[in-house]
PDB file of N, CA and C in Angstrom:
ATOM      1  N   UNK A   1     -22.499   2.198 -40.776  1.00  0.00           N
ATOM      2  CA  UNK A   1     -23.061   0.866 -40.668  1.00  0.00           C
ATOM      3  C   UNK A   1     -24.548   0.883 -41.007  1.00  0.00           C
ATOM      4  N   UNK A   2     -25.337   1.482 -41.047  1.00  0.00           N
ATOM      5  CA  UNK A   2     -26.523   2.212 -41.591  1.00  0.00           C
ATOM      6  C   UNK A   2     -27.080   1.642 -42.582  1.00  0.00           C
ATOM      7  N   UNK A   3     -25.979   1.859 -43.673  1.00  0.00           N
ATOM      8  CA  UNK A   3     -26.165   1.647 -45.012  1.00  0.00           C
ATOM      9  C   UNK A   3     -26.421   0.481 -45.288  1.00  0.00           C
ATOM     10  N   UNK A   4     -25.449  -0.712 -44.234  1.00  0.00           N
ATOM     11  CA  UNK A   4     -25.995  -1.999 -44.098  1.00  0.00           C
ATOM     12  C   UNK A   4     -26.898  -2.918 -42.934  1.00  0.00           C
ATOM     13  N   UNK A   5     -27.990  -1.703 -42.725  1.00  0.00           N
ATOM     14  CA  UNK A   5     -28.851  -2.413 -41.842  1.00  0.00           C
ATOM     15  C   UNK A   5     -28.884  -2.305 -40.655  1.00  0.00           C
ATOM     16  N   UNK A   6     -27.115  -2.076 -39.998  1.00  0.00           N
ATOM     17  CA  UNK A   6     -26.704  -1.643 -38.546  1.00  0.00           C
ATOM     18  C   UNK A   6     -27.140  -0.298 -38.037  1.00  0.00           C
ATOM     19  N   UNK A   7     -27.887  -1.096 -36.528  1.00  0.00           N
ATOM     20  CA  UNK A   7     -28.152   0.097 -35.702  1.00  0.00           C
ATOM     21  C   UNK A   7     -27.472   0.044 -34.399  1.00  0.00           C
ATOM     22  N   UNK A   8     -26.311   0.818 -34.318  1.00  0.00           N
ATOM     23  CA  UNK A   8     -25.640   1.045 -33.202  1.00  0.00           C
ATOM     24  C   UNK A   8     -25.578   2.318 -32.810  1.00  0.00           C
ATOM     25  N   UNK A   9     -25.320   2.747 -31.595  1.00  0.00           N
ATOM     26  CA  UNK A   9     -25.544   4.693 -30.859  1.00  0.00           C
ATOM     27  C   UNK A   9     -24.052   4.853 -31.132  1.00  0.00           C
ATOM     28  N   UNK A  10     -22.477   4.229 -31.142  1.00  0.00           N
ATOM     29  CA  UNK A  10     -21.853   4.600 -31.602  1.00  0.00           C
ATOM     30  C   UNK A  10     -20.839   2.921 -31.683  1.00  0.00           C
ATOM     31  N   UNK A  11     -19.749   3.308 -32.075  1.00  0.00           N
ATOM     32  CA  UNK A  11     -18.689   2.471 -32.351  1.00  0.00           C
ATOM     33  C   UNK A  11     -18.501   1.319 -31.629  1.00  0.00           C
ATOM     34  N   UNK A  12     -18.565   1.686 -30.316  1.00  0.00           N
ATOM     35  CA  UNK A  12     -18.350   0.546 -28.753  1.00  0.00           C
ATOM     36  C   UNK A  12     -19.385  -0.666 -29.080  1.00  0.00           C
ATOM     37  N   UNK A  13     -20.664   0.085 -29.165  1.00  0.00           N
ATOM     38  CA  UNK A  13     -21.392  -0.644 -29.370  1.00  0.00           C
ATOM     39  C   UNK A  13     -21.571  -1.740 -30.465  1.00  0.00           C
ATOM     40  N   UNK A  14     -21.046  -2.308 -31.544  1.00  0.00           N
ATOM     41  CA  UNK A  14     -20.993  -3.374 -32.009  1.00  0.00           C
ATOM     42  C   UNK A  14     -20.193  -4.204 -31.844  1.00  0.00           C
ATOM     43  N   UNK A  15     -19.027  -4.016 -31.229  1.00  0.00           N
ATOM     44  CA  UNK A  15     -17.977  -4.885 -30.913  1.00  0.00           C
ATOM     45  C   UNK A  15     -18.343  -4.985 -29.279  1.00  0.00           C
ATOM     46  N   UNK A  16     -19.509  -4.945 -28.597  1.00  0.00           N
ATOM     47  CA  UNK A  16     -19.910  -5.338 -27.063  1.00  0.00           C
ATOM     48  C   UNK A  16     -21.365  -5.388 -27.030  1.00  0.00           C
ATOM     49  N   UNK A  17     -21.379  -6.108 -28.063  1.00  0.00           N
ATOM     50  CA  UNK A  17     -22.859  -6.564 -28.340  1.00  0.00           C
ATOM     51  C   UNK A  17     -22.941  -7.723 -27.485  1.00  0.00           C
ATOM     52  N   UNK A  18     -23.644  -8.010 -26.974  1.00  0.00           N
ATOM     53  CA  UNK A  18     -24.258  -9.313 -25.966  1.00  0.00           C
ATOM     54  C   UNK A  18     -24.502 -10.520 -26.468  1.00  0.00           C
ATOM     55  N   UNK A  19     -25.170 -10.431 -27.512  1.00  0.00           N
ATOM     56  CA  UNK A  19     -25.250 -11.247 -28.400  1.00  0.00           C
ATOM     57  C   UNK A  19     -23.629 -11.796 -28.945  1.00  0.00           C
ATOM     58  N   UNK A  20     -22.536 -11.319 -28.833  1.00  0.00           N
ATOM     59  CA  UNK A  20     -20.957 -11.681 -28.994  1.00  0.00           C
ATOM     60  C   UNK A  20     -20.468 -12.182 -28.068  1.00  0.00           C
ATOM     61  N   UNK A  21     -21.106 -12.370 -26.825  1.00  0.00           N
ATOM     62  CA  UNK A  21     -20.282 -12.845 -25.818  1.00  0.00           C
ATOM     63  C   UNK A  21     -20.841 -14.615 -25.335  1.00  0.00           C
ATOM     64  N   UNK A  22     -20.052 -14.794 -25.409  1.00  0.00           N
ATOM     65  CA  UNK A  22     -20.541 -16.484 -25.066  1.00  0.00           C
ATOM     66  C   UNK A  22     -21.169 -16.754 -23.646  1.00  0.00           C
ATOM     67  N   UNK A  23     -21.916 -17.768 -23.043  1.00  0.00           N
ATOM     68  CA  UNK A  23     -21.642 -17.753 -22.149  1.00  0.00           C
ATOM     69  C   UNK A  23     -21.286 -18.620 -21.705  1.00  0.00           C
ATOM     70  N   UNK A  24     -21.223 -19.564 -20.476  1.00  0.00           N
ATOM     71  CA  UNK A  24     -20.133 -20.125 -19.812  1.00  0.00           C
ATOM     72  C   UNK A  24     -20.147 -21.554 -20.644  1.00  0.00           C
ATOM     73  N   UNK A  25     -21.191 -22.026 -21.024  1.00  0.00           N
ATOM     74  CA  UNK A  25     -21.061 -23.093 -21.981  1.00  0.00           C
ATOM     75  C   UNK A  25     -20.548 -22.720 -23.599  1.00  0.00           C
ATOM     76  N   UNK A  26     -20.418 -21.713 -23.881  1.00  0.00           N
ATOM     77  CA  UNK A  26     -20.217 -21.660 -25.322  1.00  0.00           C
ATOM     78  C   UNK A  26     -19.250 -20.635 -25.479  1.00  0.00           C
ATOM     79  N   UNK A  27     -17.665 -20.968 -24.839  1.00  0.00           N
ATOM     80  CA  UNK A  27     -16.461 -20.341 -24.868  1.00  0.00           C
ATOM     81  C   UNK A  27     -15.902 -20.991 -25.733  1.00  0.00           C
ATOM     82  N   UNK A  28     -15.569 -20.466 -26.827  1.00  0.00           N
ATOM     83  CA  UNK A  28     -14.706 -21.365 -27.708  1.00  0.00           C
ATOM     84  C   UNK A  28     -15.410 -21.709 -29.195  1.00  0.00           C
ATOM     85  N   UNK A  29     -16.572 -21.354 -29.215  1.00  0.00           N
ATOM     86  CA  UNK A  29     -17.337 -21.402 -30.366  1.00  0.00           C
ATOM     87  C   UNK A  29     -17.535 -20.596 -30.894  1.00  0.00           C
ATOM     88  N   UNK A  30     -17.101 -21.116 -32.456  1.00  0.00           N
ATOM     89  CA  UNK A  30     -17.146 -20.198 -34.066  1.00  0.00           C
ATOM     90  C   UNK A  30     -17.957 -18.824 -34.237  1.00  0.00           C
ATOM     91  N   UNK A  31     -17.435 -17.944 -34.134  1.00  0.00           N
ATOM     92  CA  UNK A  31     -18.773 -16.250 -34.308  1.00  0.00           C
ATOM     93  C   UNK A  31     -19.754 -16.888 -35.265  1.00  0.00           C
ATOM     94  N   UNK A  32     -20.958 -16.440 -35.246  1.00  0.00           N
ATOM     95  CA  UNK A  32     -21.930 -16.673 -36.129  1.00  0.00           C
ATOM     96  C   UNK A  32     -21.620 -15.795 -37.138  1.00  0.00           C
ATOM     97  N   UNK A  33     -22.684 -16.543 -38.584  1.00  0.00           N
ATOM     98  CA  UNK A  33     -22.802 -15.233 -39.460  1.00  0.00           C
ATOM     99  C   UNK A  33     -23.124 -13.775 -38.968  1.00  0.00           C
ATOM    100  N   UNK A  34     -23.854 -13.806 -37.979  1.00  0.00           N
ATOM    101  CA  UNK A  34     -24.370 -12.245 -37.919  1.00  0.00           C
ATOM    102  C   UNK A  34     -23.171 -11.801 -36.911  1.00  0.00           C
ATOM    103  N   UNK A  35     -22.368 -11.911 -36.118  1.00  0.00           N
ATOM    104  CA  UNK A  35     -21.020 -11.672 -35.688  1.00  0.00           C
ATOM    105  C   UNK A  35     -20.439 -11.189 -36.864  1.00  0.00           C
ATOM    106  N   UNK A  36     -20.448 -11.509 -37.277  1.00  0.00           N
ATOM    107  CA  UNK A  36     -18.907 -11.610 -38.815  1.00  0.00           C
ATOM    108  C   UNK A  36     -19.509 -10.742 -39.705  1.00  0.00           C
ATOM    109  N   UNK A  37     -20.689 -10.628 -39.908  1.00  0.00           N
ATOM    110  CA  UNK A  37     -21.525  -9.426 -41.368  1.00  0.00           C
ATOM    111  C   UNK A  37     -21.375  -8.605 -40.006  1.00  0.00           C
ATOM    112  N   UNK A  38     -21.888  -8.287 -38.790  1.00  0.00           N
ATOM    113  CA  UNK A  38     -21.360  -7.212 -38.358  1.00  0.00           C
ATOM    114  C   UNK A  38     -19.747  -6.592 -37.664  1.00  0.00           C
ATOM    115  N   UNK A  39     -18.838  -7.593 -37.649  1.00  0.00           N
ATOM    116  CA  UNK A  39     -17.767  -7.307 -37.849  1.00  0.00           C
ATOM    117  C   UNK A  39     -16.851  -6.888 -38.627  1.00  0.00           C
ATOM    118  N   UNK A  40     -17.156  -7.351 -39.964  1.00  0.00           N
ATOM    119  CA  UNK A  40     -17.022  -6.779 -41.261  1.00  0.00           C
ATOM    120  C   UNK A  40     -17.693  -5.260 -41.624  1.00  0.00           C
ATOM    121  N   UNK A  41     -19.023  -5.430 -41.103  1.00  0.00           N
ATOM    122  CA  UNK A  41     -19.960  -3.885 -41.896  1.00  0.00           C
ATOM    123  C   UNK A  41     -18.616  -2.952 -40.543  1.00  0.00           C
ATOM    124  N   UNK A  42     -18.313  -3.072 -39.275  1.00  0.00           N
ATOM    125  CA  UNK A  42     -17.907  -2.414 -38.471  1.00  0.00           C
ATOM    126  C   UNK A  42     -16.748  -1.852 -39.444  1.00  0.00           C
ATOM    127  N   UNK A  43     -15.732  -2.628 -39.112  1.00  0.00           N
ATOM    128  CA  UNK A  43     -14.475  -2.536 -40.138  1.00  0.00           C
ATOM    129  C   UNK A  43     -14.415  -1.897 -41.250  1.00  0.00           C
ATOM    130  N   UNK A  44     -15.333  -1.981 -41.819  1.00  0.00           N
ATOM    131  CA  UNK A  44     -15.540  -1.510 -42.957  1.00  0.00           C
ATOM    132  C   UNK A  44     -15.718   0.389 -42.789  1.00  0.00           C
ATOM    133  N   UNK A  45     -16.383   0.915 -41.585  1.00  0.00           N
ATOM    134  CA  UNK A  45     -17.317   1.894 -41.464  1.00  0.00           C
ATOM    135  C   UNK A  45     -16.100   2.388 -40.631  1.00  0.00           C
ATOM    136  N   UNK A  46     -15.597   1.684 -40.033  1.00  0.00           N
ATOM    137  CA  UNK A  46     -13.936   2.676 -39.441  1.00  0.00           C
ATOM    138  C   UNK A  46     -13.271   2.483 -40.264  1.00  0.00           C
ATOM    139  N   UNK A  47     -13.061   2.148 -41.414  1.00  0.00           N
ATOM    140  CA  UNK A  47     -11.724   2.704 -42.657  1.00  0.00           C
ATOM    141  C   UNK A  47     -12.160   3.717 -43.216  1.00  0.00           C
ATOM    142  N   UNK A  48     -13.681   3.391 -43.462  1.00  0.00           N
ATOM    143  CA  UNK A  48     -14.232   4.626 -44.689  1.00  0.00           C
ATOM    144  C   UNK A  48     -14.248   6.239 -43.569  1.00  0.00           C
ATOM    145  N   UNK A  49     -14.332   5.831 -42.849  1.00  0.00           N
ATOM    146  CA  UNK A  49     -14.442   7.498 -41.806  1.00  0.00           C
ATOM    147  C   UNK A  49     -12.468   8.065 -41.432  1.00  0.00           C
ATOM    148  N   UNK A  50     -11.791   6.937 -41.319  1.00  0.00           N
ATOM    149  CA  UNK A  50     -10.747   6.757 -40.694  1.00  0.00           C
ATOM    150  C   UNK A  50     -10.742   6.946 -38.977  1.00  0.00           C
ATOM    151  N   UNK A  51     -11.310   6.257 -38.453  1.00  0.00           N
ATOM    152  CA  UNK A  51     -11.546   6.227 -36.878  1.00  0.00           C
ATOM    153  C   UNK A  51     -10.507   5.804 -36.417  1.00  0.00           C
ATOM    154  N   UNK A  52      -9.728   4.918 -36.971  1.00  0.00           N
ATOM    155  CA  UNK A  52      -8.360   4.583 -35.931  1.00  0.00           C
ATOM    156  C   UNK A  52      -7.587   5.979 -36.146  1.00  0.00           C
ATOM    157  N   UNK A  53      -7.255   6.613 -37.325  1.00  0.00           N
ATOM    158  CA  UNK A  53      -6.929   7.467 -37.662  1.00  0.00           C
ATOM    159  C   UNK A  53      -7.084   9.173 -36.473  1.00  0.00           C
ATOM    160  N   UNK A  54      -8.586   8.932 -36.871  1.00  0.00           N
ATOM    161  CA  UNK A  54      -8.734  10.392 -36.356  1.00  0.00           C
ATOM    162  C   UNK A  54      -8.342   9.970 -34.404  1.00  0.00           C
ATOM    163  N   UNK A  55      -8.803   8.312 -34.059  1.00  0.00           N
ATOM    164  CA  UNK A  55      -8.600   8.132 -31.999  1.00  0.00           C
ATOM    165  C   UNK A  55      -7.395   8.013 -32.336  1.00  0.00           C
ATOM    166  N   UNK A  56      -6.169   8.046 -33.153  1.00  0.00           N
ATOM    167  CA  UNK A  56      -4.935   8.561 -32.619  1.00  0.00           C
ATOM    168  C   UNK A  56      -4.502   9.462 -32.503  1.00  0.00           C
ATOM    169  N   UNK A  57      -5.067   9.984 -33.443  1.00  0.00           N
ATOM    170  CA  UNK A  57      -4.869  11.623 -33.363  1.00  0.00           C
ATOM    171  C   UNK A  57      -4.855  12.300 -31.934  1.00  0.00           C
ATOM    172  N   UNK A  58      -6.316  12.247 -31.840  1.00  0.00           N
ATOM    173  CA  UNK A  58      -6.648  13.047 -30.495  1.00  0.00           C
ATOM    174  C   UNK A  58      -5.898  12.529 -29.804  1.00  0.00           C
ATOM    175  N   UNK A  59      -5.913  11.199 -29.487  1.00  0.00           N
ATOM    176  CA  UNK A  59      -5.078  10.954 -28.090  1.00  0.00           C
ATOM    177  C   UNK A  59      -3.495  11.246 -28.142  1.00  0.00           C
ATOM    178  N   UNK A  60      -3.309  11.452 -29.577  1.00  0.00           N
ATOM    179  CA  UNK A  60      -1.881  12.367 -29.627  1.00  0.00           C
ATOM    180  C   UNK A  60      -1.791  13.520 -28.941  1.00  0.00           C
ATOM    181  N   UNK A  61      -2.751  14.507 -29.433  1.00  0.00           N
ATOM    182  CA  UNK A  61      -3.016  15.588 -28.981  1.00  0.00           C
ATOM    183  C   UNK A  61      -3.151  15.916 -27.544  1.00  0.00           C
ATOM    184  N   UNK A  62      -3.834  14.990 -26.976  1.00  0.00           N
ATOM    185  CA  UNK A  62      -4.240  14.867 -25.009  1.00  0.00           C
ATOM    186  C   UNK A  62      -3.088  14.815 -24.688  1.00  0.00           C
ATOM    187  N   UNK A  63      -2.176  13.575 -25.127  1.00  0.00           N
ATOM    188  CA  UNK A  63      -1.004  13.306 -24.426  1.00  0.00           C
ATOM    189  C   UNK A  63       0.522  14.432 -24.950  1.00  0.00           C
ATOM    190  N   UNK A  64       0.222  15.195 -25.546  1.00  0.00           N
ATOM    191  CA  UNK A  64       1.162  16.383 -25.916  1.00  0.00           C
ATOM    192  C   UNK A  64       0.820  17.325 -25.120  1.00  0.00           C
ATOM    193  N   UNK A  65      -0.483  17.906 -24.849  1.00  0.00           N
ATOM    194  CA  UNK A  65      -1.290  18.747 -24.052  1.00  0.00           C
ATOM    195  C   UNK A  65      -0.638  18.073 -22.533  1.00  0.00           C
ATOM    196  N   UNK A  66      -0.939  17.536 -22.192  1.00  0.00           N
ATOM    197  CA  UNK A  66      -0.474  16.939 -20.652  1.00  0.00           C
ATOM    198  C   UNK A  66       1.119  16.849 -20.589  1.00  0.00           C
ATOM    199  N   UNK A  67       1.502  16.241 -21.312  1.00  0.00           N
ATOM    200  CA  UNK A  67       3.344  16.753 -21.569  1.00  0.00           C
ATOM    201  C   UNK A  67       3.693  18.205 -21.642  1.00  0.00           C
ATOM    202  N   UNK A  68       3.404  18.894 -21.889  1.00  0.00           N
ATOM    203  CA  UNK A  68       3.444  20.586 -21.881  1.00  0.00           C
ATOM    204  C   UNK A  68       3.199  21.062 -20.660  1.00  0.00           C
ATOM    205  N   UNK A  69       1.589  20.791 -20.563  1.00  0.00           N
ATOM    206  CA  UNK A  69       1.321  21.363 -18.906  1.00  0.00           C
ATOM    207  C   UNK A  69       1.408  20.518 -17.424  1.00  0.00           C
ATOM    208  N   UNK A  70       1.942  19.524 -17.777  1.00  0.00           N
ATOM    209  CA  UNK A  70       2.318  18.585 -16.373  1.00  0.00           C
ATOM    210  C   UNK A  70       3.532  18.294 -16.542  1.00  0.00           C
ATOM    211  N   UNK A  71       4.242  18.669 -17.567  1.00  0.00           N
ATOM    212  CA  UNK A  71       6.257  17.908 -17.934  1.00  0.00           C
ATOM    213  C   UNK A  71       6.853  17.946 -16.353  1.00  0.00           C
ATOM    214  N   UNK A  72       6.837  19.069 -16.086  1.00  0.00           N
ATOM    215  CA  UNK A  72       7.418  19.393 -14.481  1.00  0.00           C
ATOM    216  C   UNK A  72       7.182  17.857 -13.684  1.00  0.00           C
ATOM    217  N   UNK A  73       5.922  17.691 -13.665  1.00  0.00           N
ATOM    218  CA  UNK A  73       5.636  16.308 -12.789  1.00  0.00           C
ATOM    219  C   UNK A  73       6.073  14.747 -13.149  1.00  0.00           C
ATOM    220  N   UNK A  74       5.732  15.032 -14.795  1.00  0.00           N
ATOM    221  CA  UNK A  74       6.441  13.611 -14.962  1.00  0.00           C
ATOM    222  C   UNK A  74       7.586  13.499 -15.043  1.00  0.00           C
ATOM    223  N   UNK A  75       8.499  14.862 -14.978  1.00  0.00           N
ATOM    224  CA  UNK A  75      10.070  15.061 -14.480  1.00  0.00           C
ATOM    225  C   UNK A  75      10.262  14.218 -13.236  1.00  0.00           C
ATOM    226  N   UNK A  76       9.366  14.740 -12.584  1.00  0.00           N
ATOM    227  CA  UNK A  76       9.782  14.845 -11.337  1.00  0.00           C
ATOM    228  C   UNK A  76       9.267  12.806 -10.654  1.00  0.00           C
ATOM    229  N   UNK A  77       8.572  12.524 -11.149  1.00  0.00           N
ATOM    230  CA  UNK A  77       7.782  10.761 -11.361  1.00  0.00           C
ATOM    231  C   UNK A  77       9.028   9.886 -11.588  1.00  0.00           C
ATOM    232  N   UNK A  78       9.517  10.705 -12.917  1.00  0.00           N
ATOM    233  CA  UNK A  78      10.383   9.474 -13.662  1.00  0.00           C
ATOM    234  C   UNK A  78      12.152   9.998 -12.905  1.00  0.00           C
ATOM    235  N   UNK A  79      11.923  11.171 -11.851  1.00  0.00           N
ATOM    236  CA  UNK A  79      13.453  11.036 -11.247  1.00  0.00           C
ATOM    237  C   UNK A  79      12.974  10.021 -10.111  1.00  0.00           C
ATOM    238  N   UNK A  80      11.635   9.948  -9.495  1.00  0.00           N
ATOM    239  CA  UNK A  80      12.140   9.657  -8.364  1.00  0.00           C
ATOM    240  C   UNK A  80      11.970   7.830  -8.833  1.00  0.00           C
ATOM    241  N   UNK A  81      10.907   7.299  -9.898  1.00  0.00           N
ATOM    242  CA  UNK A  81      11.395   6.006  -9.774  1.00  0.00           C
ATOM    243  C   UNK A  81      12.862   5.811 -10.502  1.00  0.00           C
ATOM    244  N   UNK A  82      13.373   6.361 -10.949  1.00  0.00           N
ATOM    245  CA  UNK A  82      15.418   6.433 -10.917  1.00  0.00           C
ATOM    246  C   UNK A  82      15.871   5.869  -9.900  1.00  0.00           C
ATOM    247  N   UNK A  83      15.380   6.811  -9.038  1.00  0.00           N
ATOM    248  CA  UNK A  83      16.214   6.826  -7.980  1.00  0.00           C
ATOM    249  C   UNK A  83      15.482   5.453  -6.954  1.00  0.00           C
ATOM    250  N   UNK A  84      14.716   5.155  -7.043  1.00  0.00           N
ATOM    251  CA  UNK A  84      14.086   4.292  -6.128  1.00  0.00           C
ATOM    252  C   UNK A  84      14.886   2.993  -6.846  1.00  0.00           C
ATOM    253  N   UNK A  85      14.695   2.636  -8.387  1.00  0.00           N
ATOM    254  CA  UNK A  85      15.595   1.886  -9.106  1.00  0.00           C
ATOM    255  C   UNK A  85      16.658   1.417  -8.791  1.00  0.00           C
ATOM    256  N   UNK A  86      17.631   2.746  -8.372  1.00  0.00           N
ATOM    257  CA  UNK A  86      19.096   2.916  -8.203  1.00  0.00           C
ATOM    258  C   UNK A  86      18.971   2.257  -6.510  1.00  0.00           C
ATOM    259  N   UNK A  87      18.583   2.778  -5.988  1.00  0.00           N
ATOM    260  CA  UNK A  87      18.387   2.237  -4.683  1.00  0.00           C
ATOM    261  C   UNK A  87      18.354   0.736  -4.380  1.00  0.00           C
ATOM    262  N   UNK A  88      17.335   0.634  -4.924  1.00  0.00           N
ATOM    263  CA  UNK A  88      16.937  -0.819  -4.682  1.00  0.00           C
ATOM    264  C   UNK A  88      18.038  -2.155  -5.563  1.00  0.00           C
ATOM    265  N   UNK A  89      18.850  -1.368  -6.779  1.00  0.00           N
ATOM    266  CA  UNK A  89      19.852  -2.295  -7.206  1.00  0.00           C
ATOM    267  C   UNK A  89      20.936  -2.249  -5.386  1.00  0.00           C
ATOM    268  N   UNK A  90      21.187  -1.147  -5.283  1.00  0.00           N
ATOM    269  CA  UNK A  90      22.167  -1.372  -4.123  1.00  0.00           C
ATOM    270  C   UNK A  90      22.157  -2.091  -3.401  1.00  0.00           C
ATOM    271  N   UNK A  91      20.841  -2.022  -2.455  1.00  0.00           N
ATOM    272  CA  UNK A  91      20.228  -3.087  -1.871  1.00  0.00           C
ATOM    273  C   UNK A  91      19.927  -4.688  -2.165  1.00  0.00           C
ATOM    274  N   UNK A  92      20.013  -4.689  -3.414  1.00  0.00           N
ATOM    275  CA  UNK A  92      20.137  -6.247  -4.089  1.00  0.00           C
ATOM    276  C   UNK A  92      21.618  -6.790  -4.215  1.00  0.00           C
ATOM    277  N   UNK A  93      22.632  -5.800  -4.643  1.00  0.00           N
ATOM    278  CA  UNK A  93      23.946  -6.310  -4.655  1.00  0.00           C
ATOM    279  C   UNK A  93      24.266  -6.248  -3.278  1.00  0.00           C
ATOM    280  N   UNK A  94      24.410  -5.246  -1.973  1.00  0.00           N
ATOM    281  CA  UNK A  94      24.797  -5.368  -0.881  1.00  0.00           C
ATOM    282  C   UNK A  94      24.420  -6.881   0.029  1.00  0.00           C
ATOM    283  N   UNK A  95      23.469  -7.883  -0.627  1.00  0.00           N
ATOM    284  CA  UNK A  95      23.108  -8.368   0.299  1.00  0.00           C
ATOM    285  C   UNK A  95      23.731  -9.968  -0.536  1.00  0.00           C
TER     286      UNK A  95
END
């Protein structure tokens, strides 16, 4: 974003700019030009890097990493809401 003028410390930061947020009188009103040239320069600067790309990645990676070394637990999570499931149908038809 640089290249066009933008100074942000990283990514978060142009899409929670202050200047983007309305306030209680001005919910509902049109982004300005400078919203939109920096929504665009944003957009633009996560295709050319591939940022959606590379934050799926990783968070592929975290959540494979935690499936490997915690599987045991979310075994053990997804028997017992089963069973809490199973339970609680009984309890709905018995009554």
């Amino acid at each position: 974003m640089r290249d066009r003028g933008f100074r942000y410390q990283n990514p978060d930061q142009a899409m929670s700019d202050p200047r983007w947020s309305p306030g209680e009188d001005g919910a509902g009103q049109s982004p300005s030009r400078d919203e939109i040239e920096t929504a665009v320069a944003d957009r633009d600067c996560r295709d050319r890097v591939n940022f959606s790309g590379v934050l799926q990645f990783l968070m592929a990676q975290y959540e494979n990493e935690m499936i490997n070394s915690q599987g045991h637990r979310i075994r053990e999570v997804s028997d017992l809401l089963k069973t809490r499931a199973m339970n609680s149908s009984r309890i709905l038809s018995a009554g």
